[in-house]
N, C-alpha and C. Protein backbone atom coordinates (compact mmCIF):
# COMPACT_ATOMS: atom_id res chain seq x y z
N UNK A 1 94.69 57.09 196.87
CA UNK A 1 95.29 58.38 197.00
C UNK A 1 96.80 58.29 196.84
N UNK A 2 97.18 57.49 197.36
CA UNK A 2 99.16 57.47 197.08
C UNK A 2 99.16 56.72 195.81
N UNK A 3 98.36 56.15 194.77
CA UNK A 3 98.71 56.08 193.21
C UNK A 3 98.52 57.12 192.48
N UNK A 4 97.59 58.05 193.22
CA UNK A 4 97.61 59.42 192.73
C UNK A 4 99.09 60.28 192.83
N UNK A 5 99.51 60.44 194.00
CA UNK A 5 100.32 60.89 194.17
C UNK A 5 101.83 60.70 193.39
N UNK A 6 101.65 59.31 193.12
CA UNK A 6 102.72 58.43 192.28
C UNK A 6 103.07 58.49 190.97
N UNK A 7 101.61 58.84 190.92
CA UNK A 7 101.14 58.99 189.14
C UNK A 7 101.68 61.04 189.07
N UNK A 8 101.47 61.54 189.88
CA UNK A 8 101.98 62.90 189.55
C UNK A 8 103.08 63.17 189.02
N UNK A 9 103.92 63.77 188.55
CA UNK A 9 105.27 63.72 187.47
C UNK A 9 105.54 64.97 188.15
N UNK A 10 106.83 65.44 188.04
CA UNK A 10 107.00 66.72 188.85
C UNK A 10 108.20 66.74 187.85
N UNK A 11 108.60 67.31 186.62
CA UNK A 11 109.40 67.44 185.08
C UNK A 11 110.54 68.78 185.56
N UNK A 12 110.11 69.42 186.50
CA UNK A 12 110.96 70.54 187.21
C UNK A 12 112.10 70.23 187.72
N UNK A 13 112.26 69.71 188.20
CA UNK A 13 113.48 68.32 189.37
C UNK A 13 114.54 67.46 187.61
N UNK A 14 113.97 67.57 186.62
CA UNK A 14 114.63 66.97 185.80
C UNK A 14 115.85 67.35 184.69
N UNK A 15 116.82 67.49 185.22
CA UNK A 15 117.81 68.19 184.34
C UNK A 15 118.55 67.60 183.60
N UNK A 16 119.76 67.72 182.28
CA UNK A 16 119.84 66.50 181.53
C UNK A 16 121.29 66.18 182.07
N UNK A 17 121.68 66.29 183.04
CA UNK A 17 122.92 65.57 183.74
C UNK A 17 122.26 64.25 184.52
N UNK A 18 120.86 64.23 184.69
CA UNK A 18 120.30 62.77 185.36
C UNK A 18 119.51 61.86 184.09
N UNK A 19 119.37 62.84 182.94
CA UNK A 19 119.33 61.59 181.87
C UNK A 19 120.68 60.66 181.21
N UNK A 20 120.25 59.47 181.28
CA UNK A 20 121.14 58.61 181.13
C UNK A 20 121.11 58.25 179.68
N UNK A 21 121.32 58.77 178.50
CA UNK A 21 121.26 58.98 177.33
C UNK A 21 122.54 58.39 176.75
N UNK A 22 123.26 57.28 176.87
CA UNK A 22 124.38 57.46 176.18
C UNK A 22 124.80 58.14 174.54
N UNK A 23 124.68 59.33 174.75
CA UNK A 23 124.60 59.50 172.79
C UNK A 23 125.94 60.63 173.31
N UNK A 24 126.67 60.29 172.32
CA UNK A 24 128.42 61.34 171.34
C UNK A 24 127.23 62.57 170.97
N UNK A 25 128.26 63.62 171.01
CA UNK A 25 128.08 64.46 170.19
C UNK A 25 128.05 64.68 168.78
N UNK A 26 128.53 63.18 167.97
CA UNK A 26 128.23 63.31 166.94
C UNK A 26 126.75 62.58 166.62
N UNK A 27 126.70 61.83 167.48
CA UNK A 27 125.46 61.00 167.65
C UNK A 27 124.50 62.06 167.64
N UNK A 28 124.27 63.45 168.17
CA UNK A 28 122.99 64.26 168.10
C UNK A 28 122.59 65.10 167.40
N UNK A 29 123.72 65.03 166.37
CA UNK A 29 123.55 65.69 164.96
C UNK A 29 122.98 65.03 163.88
N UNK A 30 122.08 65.44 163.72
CA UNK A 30 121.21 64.88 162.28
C UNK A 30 122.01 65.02 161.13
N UNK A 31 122.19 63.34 160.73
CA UNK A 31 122.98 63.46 159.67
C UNK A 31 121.33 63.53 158.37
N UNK A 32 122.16 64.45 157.09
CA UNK A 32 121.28 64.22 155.99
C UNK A 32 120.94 63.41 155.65
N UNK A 33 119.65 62.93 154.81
CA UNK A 33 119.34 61.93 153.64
C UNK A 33 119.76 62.11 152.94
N UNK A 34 120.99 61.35 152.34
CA UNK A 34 121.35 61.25 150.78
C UNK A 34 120.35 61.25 149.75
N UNK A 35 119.17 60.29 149.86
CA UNK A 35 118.59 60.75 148.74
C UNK A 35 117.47 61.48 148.76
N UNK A 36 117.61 62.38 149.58
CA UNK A 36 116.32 63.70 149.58
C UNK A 36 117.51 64.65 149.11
N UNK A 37 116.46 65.51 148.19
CA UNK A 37 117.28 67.02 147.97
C UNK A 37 117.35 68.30 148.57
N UNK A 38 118.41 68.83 149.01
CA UNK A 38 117.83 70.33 149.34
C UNK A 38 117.49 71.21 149.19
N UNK A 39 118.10 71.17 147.95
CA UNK A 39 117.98 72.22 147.25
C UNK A 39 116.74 72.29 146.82
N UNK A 40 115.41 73.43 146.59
CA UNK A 40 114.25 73.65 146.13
C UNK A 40 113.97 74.23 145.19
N UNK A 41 114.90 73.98 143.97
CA UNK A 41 115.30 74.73 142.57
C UNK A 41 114.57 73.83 142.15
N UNK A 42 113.58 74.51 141.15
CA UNK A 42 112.84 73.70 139.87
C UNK A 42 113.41 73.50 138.86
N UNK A 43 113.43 72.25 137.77
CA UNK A 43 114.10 71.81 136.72
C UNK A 43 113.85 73.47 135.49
N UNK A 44 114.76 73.24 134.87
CA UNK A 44 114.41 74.58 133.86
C UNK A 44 114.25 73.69 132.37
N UNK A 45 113.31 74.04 131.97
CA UNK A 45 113.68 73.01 130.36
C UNK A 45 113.06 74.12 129.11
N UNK A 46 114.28 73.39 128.45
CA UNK A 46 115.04 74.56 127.60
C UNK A 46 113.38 74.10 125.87
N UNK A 47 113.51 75.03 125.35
CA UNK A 47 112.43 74.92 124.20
C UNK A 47 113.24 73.65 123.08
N UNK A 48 114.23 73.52 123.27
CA UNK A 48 114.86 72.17 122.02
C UNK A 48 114.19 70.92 122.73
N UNK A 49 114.36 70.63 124.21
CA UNK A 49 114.21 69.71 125.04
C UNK A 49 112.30 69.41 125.43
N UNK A 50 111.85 70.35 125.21
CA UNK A 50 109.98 70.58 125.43
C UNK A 50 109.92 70.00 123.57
N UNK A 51 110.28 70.29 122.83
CA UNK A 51 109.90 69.86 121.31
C UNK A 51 110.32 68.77 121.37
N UNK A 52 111.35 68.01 121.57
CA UNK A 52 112.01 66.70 121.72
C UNK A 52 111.92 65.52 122.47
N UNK A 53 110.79 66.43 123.75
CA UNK A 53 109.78 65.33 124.27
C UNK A 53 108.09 65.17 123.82
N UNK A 54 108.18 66.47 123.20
CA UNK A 54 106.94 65.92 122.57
C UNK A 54 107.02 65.21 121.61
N UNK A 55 107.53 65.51 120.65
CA UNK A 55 108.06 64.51 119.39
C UNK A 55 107.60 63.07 119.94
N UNK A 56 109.07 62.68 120.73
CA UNK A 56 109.01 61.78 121.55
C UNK A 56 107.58 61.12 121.94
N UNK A 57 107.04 61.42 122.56
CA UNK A 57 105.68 61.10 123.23
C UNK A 57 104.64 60.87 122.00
N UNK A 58 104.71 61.58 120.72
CA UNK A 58 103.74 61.62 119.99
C UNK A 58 104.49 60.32 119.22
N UNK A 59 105.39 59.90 118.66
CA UNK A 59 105.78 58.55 118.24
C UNK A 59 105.60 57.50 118.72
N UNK A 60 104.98 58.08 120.47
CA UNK A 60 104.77 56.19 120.95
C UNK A 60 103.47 55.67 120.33
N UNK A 61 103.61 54.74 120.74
CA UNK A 61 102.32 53.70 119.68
C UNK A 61 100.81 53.46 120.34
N UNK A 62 101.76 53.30 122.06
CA UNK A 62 100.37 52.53 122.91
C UNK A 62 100.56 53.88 124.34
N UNK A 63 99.72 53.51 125.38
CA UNK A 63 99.51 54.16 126.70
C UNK A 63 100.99 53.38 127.41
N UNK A 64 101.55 52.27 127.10
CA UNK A 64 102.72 51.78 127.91
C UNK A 64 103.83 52.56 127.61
N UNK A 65 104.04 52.67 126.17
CA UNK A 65 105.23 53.17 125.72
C UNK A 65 105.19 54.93 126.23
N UNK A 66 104.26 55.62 126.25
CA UNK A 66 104.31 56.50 126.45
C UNK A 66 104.46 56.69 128.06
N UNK A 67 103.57 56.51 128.76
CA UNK A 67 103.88 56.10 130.07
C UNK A 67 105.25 56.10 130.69
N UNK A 68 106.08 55.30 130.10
CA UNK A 68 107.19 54.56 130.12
C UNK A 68 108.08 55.82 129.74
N UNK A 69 107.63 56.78 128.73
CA UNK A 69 108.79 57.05 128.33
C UNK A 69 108.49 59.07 129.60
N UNK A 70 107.22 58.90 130.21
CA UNK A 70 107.03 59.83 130.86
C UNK A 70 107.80 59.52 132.17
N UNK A 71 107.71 58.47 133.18
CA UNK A 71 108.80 57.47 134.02
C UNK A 71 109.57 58.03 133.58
N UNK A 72 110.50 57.86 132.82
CA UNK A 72 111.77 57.91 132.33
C UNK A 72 112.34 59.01 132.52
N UNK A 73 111.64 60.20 132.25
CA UNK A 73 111.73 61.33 132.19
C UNK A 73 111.23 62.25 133.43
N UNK A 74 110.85 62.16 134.34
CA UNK A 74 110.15 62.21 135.70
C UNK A 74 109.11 63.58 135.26
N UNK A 75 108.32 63.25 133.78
CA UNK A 75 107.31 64.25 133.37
C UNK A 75 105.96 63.90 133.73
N UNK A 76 104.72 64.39 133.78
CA UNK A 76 103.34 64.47 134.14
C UNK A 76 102.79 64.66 132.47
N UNK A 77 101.78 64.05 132.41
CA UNK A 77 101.13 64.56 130.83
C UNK A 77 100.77 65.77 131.20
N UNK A 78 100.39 66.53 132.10
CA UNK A 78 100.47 67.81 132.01
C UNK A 78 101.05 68.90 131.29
N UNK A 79 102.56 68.50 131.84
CA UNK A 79 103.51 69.32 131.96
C UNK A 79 103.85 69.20 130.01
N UNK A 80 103.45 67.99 129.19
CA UNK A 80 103.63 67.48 127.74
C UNK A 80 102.34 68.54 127.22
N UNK A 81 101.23 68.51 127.79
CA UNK A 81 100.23 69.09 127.07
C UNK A 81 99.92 70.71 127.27
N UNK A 82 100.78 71.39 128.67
CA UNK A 82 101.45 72.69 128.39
C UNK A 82 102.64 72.88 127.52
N UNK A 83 103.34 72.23 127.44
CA UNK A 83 104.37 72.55 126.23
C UNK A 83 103.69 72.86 124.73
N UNK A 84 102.53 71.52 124.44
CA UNK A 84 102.11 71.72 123.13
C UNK A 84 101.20 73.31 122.93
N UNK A 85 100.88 73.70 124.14
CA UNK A 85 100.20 74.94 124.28
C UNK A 85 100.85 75.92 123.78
N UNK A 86 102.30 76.17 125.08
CA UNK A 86 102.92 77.15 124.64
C UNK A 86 103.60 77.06 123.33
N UNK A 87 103.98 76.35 122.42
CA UNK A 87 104.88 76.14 121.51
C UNK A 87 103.99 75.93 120.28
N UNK A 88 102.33 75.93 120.19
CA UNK A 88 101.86 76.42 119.57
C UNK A 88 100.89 74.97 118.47
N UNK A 89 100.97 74.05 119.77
CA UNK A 89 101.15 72.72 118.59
C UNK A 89 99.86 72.27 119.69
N UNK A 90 98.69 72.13 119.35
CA UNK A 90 97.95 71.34 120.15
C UNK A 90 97.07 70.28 119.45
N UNK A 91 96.85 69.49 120.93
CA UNK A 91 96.73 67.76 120.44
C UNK A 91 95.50 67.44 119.69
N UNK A 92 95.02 68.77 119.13
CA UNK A 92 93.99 68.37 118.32
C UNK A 92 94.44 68.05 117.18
N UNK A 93 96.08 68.30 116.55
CA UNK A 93 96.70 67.64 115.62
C UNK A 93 96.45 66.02 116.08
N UNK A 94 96.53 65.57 117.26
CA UNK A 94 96.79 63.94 117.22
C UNK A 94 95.16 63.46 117.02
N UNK A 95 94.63 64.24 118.00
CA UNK A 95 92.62 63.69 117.62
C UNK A 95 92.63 63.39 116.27
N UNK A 96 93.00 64.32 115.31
CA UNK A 96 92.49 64.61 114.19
C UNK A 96 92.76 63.47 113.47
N UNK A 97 94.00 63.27 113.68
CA UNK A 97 94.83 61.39 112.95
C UNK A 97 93.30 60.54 113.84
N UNK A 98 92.82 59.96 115.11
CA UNK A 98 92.44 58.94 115.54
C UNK A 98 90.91 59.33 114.49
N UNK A 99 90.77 60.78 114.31
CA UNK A 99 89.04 61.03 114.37
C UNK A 99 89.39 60.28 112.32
N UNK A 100 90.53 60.80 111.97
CA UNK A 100 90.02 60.34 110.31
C UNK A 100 90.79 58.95 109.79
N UNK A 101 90.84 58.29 110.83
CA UNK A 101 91.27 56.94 110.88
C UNK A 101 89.33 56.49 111.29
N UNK A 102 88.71 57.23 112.37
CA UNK A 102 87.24 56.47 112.35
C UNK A 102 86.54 56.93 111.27
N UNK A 103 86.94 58.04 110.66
CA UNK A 103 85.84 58.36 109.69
C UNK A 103 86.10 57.41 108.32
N UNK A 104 87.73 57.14 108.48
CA UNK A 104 88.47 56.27 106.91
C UNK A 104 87.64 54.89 107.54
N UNK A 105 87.73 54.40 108.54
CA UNK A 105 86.67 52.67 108.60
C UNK A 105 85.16 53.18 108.18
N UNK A 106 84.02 54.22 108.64
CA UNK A 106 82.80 54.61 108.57
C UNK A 106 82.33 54.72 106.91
N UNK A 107 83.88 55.52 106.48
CA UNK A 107 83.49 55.60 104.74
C UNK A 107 83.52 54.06 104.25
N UNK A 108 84.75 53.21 104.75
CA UNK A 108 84.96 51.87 104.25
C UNK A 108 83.70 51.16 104.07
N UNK A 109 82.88 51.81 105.67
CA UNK A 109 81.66 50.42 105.64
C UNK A 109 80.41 50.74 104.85
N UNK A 110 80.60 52.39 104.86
CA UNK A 110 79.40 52.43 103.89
C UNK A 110 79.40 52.17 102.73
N UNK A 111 80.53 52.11 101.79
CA UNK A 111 81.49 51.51 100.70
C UNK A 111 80.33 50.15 100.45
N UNK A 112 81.21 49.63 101.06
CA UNK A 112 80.61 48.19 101.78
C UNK A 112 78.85 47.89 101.66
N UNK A 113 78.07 48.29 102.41
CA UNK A 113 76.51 48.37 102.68
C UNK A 113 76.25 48.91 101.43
N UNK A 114 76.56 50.01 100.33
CA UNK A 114 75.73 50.40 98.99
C UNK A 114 76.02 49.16 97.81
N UNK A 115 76.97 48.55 98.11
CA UNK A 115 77.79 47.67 97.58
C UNK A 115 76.56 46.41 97.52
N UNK A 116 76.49 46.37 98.69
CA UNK A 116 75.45 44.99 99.27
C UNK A 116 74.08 45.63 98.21
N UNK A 117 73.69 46.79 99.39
CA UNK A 117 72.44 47.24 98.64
C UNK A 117 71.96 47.37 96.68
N UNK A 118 73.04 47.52 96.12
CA UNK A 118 73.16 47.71 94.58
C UNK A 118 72.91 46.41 94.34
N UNK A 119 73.36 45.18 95.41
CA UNK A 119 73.46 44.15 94.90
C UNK A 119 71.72 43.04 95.01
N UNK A 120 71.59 43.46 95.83
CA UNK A 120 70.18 43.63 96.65
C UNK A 120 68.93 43.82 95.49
N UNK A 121 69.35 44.79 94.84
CA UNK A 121 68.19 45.53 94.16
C UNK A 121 68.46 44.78 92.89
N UNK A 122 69.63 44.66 92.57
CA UNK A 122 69.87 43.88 90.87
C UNK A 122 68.88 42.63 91.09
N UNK A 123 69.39 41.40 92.49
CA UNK A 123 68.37 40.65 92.17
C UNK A 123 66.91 40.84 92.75
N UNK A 124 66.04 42.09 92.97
CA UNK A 124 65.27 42.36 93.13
C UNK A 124 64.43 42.44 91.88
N UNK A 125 65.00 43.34 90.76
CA UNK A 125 65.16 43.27 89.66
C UNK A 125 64.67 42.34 88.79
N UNK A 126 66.02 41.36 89.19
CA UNK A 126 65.89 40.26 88.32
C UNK A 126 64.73 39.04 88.66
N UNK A 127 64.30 39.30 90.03
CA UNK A 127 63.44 38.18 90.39
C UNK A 127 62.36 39.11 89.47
N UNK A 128 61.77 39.85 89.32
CA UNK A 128 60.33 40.54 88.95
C UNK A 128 60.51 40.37 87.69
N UNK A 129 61.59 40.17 86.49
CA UNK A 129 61.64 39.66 85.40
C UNK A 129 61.16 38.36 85.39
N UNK A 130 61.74 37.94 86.13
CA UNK A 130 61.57 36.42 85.99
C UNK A 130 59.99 35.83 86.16
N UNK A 131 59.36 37.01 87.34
CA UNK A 131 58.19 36.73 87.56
C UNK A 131 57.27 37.11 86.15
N UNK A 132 57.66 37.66 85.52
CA UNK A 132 56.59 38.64 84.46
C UNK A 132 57.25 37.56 83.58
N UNK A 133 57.95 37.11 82.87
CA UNK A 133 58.46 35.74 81.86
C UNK A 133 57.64 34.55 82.12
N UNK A 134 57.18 34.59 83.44
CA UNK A 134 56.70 33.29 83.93
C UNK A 134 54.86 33.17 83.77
N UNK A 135 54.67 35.01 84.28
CA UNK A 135 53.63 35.01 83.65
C UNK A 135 52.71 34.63 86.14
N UNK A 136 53.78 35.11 86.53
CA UNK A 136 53.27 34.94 88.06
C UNK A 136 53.98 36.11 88.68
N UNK A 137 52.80 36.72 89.33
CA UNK A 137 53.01 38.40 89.87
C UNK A 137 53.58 37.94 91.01
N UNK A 138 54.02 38.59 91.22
CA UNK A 138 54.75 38.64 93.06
C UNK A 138 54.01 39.44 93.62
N UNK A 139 53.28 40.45 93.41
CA UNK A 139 52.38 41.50 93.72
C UNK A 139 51.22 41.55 93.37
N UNK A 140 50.02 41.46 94.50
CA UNK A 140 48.57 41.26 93.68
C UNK A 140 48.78 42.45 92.46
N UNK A 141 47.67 42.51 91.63
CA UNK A 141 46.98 43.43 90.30
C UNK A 141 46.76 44.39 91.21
N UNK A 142 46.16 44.14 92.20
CA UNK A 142 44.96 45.55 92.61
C UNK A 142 45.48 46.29 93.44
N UNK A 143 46.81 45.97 93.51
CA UNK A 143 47.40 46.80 95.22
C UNK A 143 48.29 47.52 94.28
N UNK A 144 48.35 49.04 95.15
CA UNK A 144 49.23 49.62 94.59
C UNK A 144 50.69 50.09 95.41
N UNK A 145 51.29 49.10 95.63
CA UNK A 145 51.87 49.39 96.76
C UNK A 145 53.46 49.87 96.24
């Protein structure tokens, strides 16, 4: 019962002439963070500067360089792929370069495979000459296959 009593706090009785606080009056003024801002003004960016980072962004080569050059610029790909919106330019211009770069290898290989195949059939060709010169079928008589 008297740790009860002990343990009770009575905060009424406490005024700040019995806190022993040594702090100045300059001491209880919150000084600012230098590097937080106060101001809550959003960046404004001008239509030369939205074309000049897209540009920008569409010349990089890889995901680093671009990246890098979004860092740099304290931009979001967002904020790059609303610009191309409003300004009338969208990135289905850049698909279109990756999609006929796969379709320029797809034509290459079929290039390629009729190439084989033409080649395929010449000595297909030429073996069944050779067989009929020789006077030995490659193919029974009776099948008509």
């Amino acid at each position: 019962m008297a740790l009860e009593n002990n343990c009770q706090n009575d905060f009424s009785s406490i005024d700040s002439s019995s806190l022993n606080c040594n702090l100045t009056k300059d001491d209880q003024v919150a000084k600012p963070d230098p590097q937080v801002h106060t101001n809550g003004s959003r960046r404004q960016f001008t239509g030369a500067y939205k074309l000049q980072m897209i540009n920008a962004y569409d010349a990089c080569t890889n995901g680093a360089e671009r990246a890098a050059l979004l860092r740099k610029e304290a931009l979001y790909y967002a904020r790059i792929a609303d610009w191309r919106r409003q300004l009338g330019l969208t990135s289905s211009q850049n698909k279109s370069g990756t999609k006929s770069k796969r379709t320029d290898h797809l034509q290459r290989e079929i290039e390629q495979l009729k190439k084989k195949l033409a080649q395929a059939e010449a000595i297909i060709h030429l073996q069944k000459k050779v067989s009929e010169l020789l006077g030995e079928h490659i193919l029974p008589l009776g099948s008509n296959g």
